[in-house]
N, C-alpha and C. Protein backbone atom coordinates (compact mmCIF):
# COMPACT_ATOMS: atom_id res chain seq x y z
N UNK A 1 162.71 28.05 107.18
CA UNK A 1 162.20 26.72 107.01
C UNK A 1 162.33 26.34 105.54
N UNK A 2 162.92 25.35 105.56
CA UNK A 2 163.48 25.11 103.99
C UNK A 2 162.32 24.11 103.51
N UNK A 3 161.27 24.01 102.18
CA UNK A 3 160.81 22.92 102.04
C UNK A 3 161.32 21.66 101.11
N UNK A 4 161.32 20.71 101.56
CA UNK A 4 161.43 19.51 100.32
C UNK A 4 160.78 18.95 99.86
N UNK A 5 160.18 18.62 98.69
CA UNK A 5 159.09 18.56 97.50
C UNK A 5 159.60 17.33 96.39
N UNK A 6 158.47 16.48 96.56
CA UNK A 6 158.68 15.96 95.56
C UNK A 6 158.71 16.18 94.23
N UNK A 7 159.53 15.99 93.12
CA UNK A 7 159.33 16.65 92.16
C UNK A 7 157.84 16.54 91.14
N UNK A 8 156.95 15.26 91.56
CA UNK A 8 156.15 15.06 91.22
C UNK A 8 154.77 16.41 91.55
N UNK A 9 155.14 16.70 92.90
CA UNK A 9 154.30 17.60 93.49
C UNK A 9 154.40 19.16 92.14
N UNK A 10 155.69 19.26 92.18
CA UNK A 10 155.78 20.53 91.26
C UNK A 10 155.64 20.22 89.58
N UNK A 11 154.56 19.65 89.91
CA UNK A 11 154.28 19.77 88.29
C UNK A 11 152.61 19.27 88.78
N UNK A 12 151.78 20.05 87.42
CA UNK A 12 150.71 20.41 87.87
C UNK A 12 149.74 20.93 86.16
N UNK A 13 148.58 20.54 86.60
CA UNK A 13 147.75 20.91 84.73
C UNK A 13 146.25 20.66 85.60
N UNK A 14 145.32 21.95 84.76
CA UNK A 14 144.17 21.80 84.96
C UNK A 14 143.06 21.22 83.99
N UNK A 15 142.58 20.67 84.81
CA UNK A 15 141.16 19.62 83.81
C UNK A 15 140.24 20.66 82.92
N UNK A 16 139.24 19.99 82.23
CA UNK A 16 138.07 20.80 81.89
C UNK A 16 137.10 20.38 82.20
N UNK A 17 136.64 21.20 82.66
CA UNK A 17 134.93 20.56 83.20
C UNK A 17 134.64 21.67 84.33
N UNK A 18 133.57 21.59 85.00
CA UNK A 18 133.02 22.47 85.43
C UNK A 18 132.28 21.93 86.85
N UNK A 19 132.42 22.02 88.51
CA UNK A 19 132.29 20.72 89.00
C UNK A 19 130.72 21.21 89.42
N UNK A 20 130.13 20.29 89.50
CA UNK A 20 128.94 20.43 89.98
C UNK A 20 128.09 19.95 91.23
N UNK A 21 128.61 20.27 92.18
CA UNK A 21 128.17 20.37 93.50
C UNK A 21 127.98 22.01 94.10
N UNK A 22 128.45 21.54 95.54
CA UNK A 22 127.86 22.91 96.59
C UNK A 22 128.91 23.29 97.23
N UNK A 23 128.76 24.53 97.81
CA UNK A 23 129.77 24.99 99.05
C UNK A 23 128.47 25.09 99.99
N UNK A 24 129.27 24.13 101.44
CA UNK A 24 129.00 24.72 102.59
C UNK A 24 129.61 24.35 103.70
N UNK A 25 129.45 23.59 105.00
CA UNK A 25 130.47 23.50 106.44
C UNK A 25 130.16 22.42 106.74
N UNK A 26 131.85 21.83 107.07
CA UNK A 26 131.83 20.52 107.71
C UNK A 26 132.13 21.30 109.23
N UNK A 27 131.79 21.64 110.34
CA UNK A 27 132.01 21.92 111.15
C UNK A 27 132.22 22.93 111.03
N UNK A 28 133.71 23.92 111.63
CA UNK A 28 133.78 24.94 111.07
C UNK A 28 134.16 25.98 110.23
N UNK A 29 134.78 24.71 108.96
CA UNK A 29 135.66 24.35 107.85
C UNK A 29 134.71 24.94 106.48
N UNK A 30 134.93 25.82 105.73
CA UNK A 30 134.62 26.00 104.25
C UNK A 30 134.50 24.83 103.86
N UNK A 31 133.52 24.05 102.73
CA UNK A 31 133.65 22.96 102.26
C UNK A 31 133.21 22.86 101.11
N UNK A 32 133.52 22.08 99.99
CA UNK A 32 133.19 21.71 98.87
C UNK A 32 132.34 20.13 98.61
N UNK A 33 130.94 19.77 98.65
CA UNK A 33 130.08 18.76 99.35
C UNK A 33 129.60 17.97 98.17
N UNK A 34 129.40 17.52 97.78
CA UNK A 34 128.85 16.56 97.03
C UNK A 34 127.46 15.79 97.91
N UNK A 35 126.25 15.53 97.54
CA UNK A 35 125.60 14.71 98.82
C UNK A 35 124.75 14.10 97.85
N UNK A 36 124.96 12.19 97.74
CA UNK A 36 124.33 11.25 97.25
C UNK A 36 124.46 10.48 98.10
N UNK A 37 124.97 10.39 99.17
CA UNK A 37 124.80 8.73 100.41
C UNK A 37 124.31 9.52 101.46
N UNK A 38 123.66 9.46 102.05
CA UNK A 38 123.22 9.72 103.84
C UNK A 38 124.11 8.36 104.54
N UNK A 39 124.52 7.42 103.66
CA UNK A 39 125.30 6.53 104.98
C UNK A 39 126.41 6.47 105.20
N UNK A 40 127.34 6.77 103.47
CA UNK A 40 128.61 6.95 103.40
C UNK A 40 129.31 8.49 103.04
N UNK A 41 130.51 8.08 103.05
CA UNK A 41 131.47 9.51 102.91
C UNK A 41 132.49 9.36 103.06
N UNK A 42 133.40 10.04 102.25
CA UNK A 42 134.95 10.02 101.40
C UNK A 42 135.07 11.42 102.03
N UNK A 43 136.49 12.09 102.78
CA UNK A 43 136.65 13.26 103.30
C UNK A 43 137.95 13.12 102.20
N UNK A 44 137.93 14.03 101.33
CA UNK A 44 139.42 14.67 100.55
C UNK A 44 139.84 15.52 101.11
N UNK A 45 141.55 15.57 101.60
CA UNK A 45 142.02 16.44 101.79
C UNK A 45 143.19 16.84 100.65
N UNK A 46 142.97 18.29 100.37
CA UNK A 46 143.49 18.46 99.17
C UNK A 46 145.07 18.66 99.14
N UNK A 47 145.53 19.05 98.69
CA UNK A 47 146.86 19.46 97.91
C UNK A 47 147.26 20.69 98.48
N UNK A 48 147.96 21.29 98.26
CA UNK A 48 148.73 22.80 98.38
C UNK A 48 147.98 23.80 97.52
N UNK A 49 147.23 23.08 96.42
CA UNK A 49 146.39 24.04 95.82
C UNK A 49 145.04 24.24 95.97
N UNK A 50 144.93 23.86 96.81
CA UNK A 50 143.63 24.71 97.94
C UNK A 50 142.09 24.37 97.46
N UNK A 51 141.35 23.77 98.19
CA UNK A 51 139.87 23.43 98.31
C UNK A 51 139.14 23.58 97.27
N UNK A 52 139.50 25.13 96.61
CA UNK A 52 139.00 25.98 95.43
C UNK A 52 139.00 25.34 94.31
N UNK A 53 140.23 24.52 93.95
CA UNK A 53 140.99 24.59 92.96
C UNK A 53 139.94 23.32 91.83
N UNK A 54 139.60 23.83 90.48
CA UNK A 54 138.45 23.14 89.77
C UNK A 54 138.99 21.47 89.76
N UNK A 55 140.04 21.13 89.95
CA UNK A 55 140.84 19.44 89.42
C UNK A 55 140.13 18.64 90.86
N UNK A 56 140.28 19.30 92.12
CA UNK A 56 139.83 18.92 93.42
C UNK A 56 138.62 19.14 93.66
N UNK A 57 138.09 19.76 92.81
CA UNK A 57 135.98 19.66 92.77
C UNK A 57 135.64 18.54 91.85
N UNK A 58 136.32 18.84 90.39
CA UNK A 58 136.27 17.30 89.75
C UNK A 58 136.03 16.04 90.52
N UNK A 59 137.33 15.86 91.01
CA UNK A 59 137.63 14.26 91.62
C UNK A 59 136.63 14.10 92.68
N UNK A 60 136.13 15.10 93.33
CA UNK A 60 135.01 14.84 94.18
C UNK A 60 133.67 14.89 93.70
N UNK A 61 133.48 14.94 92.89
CA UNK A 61 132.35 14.90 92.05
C UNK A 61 132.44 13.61 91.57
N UNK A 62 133.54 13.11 90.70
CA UNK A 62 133.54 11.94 90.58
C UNK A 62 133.97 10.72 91.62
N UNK A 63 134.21 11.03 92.50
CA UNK A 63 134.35 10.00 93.85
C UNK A 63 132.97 9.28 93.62
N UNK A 64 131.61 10.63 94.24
CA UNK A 64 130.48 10.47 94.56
C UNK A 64 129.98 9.27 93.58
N UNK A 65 130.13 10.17 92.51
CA UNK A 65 129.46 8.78 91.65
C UNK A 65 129.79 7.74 91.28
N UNK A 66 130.90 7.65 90.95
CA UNK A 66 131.95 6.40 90.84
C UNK A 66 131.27 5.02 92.39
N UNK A 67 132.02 5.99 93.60
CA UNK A 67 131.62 4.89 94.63
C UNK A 67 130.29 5.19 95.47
N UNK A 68 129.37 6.26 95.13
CA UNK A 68 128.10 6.13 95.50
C UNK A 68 128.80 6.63 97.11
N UNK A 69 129.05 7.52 97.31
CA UNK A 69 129.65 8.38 98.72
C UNK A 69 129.28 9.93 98.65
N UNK A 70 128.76 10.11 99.62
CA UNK A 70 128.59 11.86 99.81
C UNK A 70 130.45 12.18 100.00
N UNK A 71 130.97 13.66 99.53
CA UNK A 71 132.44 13.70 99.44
C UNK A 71 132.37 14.94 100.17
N UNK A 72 132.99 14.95 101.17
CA UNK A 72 133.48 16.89 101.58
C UNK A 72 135.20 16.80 101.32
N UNK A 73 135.40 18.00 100.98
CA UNK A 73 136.47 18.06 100.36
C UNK A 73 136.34 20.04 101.59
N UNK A 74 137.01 20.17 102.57
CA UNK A 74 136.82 21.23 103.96
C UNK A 74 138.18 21.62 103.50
N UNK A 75 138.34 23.41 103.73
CA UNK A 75 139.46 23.91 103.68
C UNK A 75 140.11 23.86 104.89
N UNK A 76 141.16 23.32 104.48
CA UNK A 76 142.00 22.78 105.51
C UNK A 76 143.89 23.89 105.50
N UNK A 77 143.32 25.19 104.80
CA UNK A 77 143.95 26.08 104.53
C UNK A 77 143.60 27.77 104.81
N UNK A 78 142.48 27.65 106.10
CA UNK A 78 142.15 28.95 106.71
C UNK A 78 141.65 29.95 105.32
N UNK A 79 141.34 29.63 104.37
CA UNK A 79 141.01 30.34 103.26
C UNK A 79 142.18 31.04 103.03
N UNK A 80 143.46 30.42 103.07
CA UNK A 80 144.45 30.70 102.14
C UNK A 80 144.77 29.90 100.75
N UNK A 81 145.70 30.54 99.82
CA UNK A 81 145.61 29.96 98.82
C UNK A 81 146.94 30.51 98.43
N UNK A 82 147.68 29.23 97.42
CA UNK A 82 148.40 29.78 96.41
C UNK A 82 147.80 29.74 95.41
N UNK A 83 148.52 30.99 94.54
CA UNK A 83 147.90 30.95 92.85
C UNK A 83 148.36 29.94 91.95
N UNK A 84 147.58 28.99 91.38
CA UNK A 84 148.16 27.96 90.22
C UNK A 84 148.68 28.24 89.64
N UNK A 85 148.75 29.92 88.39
CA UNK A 85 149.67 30.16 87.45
C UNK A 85 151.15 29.83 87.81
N UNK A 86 151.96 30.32 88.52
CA UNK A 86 153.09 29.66 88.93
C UNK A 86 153.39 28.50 89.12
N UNK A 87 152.50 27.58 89.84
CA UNK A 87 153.10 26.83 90.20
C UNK A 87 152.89 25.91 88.64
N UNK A 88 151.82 25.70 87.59
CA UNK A 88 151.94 24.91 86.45
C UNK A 88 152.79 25.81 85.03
N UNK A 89 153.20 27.07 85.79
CA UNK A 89 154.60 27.47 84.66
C UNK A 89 155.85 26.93 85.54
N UNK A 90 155.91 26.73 86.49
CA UNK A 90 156.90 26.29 87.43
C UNK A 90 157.62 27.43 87.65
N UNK A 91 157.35 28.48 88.44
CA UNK A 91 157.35 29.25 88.73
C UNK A 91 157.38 29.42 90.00
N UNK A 92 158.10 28.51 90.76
CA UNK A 92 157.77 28.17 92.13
C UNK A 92 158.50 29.61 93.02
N UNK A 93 159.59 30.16 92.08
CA UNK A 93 160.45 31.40 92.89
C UNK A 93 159.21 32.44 93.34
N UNK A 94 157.96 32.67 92.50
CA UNK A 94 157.26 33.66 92.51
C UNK A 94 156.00 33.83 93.96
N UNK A 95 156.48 32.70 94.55
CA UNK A 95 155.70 31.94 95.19
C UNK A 95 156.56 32.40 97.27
N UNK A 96 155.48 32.38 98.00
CA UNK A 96 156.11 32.10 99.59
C UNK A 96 155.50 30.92 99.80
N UNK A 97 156.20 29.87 99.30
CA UNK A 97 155.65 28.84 99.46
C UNK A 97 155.96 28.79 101.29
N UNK A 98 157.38 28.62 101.69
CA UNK A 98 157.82 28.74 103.31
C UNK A 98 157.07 29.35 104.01
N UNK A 99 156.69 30.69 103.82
CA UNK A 99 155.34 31.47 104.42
C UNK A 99 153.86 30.82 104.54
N UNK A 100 154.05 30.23 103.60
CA UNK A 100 152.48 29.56 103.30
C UNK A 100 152.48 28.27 104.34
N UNK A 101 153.65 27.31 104.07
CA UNK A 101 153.45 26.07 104.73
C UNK A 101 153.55 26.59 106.35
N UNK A 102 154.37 27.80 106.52
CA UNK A 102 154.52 28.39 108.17
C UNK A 102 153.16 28.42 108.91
N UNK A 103 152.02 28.89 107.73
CA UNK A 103 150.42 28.97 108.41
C UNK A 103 150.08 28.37 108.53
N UNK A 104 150.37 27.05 107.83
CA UNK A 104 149.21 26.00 107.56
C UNK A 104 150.63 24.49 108.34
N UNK A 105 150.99 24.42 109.29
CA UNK A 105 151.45 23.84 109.90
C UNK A 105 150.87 22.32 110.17
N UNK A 106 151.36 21.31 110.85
CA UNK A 106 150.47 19.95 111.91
C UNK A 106 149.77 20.27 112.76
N UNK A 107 150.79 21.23 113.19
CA UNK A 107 150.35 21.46 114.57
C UNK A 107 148.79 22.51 114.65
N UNK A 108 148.96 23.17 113.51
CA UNK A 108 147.94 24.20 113.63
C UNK A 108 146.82 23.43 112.85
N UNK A 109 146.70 22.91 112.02
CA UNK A 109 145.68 22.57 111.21
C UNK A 109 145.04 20.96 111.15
N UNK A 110 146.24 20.14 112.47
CA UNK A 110 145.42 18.60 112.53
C UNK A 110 144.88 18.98 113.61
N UNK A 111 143.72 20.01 114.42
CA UNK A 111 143.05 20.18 115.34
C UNK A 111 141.31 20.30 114.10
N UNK A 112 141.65 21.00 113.11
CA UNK A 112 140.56 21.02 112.14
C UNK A 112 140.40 19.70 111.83
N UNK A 113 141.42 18.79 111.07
CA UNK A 113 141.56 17.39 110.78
C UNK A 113 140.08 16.76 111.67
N UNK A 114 140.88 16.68 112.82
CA UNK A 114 140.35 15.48 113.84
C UNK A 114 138.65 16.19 114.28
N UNK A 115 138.39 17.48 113.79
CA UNK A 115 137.32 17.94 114.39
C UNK A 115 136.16 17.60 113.02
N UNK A 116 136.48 17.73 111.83
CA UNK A 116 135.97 17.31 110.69
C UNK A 116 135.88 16.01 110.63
N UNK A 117 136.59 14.92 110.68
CA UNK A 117 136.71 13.66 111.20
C UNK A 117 135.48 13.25 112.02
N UNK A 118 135.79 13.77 113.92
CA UNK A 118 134.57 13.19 113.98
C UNK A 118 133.05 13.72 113.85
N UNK A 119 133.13 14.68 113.51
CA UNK A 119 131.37 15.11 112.76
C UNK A 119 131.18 14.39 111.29
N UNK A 120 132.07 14.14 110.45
CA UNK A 120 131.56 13.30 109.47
C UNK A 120 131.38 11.40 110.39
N UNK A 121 131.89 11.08 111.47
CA UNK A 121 132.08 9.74 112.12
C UNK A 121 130.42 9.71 112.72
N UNK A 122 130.28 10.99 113.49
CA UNK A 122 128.51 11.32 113.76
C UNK A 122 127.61 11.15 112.75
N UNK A 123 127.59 12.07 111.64
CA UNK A 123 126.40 11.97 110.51
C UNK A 123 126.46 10.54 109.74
N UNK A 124 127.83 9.93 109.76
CA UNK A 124 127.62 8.60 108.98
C UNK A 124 128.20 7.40 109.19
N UNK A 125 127.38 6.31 108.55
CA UNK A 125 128.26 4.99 109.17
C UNK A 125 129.35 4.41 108.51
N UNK A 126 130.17 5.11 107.52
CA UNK A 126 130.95 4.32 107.22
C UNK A 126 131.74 5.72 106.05
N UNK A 127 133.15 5.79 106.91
CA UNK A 127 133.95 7.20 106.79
C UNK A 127 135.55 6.91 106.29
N UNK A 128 136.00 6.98 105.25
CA UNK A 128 136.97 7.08 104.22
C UNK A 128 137.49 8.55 104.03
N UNK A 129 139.05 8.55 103.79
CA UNK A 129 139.12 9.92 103.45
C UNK A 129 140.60 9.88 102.33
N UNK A 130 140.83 10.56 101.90
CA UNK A 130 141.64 10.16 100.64
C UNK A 130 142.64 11.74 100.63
N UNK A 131 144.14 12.11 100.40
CA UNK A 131 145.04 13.01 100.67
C UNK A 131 145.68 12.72 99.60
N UNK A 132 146.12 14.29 99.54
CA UNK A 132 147.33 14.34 98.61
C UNK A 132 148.55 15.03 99.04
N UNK A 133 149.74 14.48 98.67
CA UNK A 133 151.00 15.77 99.18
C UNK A 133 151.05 15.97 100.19
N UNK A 134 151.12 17.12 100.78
CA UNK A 134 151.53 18.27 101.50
C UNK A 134 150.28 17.34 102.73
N UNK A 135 149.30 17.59 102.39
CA UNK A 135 148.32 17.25 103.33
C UNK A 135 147.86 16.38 103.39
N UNK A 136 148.14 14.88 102.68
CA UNK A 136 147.72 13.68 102.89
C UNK A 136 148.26 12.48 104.06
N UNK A 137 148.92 13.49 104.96
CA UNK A 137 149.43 12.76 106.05
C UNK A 137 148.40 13.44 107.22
N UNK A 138 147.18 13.83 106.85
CA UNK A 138 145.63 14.37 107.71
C UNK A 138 145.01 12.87 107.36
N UNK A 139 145.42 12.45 106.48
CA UNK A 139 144.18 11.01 106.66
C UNK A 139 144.24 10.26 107.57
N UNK A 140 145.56 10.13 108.09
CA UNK A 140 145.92 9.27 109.22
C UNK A 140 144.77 9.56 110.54
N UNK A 141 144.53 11.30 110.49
CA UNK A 141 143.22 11.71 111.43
C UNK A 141 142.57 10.97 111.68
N UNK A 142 142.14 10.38 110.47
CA UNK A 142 140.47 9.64 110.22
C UNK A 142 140.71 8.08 110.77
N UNK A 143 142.49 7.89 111.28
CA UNK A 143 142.04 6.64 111.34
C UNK A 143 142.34 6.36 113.09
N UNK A 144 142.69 7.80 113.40
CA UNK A 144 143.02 7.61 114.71
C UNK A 144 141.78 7.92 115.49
N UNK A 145 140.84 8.44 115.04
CA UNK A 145 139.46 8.51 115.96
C UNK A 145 138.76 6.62 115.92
C-alpha cells in the first residue's frame, strides 16, 4: 500500500506549553477532555501524530476557551503511535508509516468515529468536530448521524 501525503503533512514542529486538562473515555475511546460547557462540544480528531501528542492537547485546550466548548480529542489510533522525532527531522524512511495506516484503516476505525459521535450527540446539544490530515475525513461522521 503505497501512501500519498501532502507535503504540508510532512513537515511538523512542537509548541511550548504544557496542556492542562484530563485523560479519560468518550465511549470506549482513550480521550484527552477539556470540560467547561455541559451544552456544547468540539470532537478533534487528530493527525497521524496521535491523541498524545502536546500541539493536539494545546489546541484543545484552547478551543475550550476561545469558543467556550467542552473538547474530546478520543484516540482514534487503538493506542498506537508514531514517534515525532522522525517525522519533524523528516525522517519519514525510519518510519512504517504503510504498516501504521494498514491498522488504522476507514474501514476499521469509522465504527469508533460514529460511536463517539453519537454519545457526544446524547450528553450535548450542540456537537462540532474539527480534523486534520490523515483523519479529518472522520468529521464527515459527525455529520452523518
Amino acid at each position: 500500500m503505497a501512501m500519498s501525503v501532502s507535503l504540508s503533512c510532512l513537515q511538523g514542529f512542537e509548541w511550548e506549553g504544557i496542556p492542562s486538562s484530563q485523560n479519560g473515555n468518550l465511549g470506549n475511546n482513550d480521550s484527552y477532555i477539556t470540560r467547561d460547557n455541559q451544552n456544547n462540544t468540539t470532537m478533534i480528531v487528530h493527525d497521524i501524530l496521535d491523541w498524545k501528542f502536546t500541539n493536539i492537547r494545546l489546541l484543545a485546550d484552547h478551543y475550550s476557551r476561545e469558543a467556550n466548548v467542552t473538547v474530546y480529542v478520543p484516540d482514534f489510533f487503538g493506542g498506537q503511535s508514531l514517534p515525532p522525532g522522525p517525522i519533524f527531522s523528516g525522517n519519514w524512511h525510519e518510519l512504517d508509516v504503510d504498516g501504521f495506516m494498514s491498522k488504522n484503516t476507514r474501514q476499521l476505525r469509522e465504527p469508533e468515529d460514529l460511536d463517539c459521535t453519537r454519545d457526544l450527540r446524547v450528553q450535548y446539544k450542540k456537537v462540532a468536530a474539527v480534523g486534520f490530515c490523515y483523519e479529518g475525513r472522520a468529521v464527515f461522521c459527525v455529520l452523518k448521524l
